[in-house]
C-alpha atoms as a PDB file:
ATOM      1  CA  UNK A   1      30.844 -43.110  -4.469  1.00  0.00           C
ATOM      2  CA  UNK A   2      29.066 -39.867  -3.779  1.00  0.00           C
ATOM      3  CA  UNK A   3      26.576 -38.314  -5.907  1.00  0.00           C
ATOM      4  CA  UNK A   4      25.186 -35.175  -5.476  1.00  0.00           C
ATOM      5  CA  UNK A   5      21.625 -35.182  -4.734  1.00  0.00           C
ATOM      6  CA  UNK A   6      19.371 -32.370  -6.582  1.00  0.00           C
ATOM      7  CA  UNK A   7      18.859 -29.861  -4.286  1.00  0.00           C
ATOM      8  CA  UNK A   8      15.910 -27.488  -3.836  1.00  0.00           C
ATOM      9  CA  UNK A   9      15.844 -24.023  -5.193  1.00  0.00           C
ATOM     10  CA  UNK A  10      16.623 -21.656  -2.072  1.00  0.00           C
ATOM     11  CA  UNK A  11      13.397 -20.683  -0.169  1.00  0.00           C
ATOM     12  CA  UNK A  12      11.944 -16.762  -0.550  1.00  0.00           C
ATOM     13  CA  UNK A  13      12.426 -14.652   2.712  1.00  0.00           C
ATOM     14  CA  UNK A  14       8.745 -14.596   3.627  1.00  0.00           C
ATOM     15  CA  UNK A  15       8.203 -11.775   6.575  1.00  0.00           C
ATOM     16  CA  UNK A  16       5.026  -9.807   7.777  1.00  0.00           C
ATOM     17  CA  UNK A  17       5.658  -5.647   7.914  1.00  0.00           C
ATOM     18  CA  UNK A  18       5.980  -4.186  11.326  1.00  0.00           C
ATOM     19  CA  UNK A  19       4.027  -1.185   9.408  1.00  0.00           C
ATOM     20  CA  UNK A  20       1.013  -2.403   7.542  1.00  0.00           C
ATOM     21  CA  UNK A  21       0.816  -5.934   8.296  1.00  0.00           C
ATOM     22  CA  UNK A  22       1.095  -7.347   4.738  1.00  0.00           C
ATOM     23  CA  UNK A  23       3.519 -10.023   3.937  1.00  0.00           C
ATOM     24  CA  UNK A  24       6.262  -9.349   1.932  1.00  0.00           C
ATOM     25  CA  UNK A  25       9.046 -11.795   0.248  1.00  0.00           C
ATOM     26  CA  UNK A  26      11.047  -8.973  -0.185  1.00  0.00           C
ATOM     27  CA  UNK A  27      11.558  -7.984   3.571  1.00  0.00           C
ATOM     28  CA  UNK A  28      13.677  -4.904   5.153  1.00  0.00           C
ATOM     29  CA  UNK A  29      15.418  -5.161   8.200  1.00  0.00           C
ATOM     30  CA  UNK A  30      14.340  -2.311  10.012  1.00  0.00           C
ATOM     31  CA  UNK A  31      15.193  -3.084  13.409  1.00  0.00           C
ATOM     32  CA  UNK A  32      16.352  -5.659  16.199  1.00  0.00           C
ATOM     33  CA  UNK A  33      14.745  -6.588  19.638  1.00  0.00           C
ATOM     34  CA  UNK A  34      17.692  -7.257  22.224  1.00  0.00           C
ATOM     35  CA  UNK A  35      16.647  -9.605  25.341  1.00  0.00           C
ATOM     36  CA  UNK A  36      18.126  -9.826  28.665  1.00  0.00           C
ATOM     37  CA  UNK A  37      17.782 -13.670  28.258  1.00  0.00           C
ATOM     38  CA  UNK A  38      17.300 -15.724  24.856  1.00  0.00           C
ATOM     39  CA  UNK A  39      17.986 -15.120  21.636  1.00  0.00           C
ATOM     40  CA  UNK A  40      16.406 -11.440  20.219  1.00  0.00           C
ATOM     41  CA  UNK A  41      14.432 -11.032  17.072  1.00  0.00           C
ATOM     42  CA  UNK A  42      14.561  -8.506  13.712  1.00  0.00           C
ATOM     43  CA  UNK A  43      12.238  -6.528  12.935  1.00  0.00           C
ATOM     44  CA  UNK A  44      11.304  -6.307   9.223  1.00  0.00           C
ATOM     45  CA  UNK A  45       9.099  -3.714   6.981  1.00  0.00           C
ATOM     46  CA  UNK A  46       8.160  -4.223   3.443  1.00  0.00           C
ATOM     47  CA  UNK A  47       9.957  -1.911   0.784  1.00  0.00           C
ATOM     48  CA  UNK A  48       6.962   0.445   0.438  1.00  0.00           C
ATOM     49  CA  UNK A  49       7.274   1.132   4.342  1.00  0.00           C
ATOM     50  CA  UNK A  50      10.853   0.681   5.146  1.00  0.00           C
ATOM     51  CA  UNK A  51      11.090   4.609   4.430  1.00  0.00           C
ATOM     52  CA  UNK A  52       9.122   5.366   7.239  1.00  0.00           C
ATOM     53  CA  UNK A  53      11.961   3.936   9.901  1.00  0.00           C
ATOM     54  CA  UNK A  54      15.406   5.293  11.095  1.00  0.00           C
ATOM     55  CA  UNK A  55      18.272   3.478   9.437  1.00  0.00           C
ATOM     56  CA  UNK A  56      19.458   0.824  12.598  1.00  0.00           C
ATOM     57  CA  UNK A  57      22.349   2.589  14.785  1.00  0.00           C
ATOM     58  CA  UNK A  58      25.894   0.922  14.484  1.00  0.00           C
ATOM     59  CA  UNK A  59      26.639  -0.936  16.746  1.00  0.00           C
ATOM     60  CA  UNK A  60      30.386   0.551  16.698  1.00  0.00           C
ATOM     61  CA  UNK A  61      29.102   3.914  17.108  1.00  0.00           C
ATOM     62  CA  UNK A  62      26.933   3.128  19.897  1.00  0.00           C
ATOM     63  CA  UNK A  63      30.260   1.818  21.696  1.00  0.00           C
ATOM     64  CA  UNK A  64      32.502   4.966  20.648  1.00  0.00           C
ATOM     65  CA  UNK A  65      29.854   7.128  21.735  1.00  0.00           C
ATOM     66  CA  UNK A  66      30.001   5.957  25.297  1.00  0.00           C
ATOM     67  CA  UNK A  67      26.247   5.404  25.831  1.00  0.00           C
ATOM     68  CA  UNK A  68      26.026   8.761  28.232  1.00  0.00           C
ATOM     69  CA  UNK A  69      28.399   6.819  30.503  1.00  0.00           C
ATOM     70  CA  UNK A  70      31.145   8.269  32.371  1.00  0.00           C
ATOM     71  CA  UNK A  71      34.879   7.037  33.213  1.00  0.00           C
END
């Protein structure tokens, strides 16, 4: 016999802007933060300053491209 349980309503992203410092629960990914080691982070705006940032490269272009290396 299993019986679903209630479950909670799905939590709100909650996330400070890079920009003005207010929090936002309607955040815009805006950039990432790569690490040599560990895990990296996002970095998220709220929709008021989201504007103000280049749209994140693609990663697939970045590759095509070459990255200014040479064969």
């Amino acid at each position: 016999m299993s019986e679903k349980t209630p479950s909670a309503p799905p939590r709100k992203p909650v996330r400070m802007c890079v920009r003005c410092g207010h929090i936002t629960d309607t955040p815009v990914l805006v950039g990432e933060v790569h690490q040599n080691s560990g895990p990296g982070w996002n970095v998220y705006a709220c929709p008021e300053c989201a504007p103000h940032f280049p749209p994140p490269p693609d990663v697939l272009d970045l590759l095509q491209g070459g990255g200014g290396h040479t064969s």
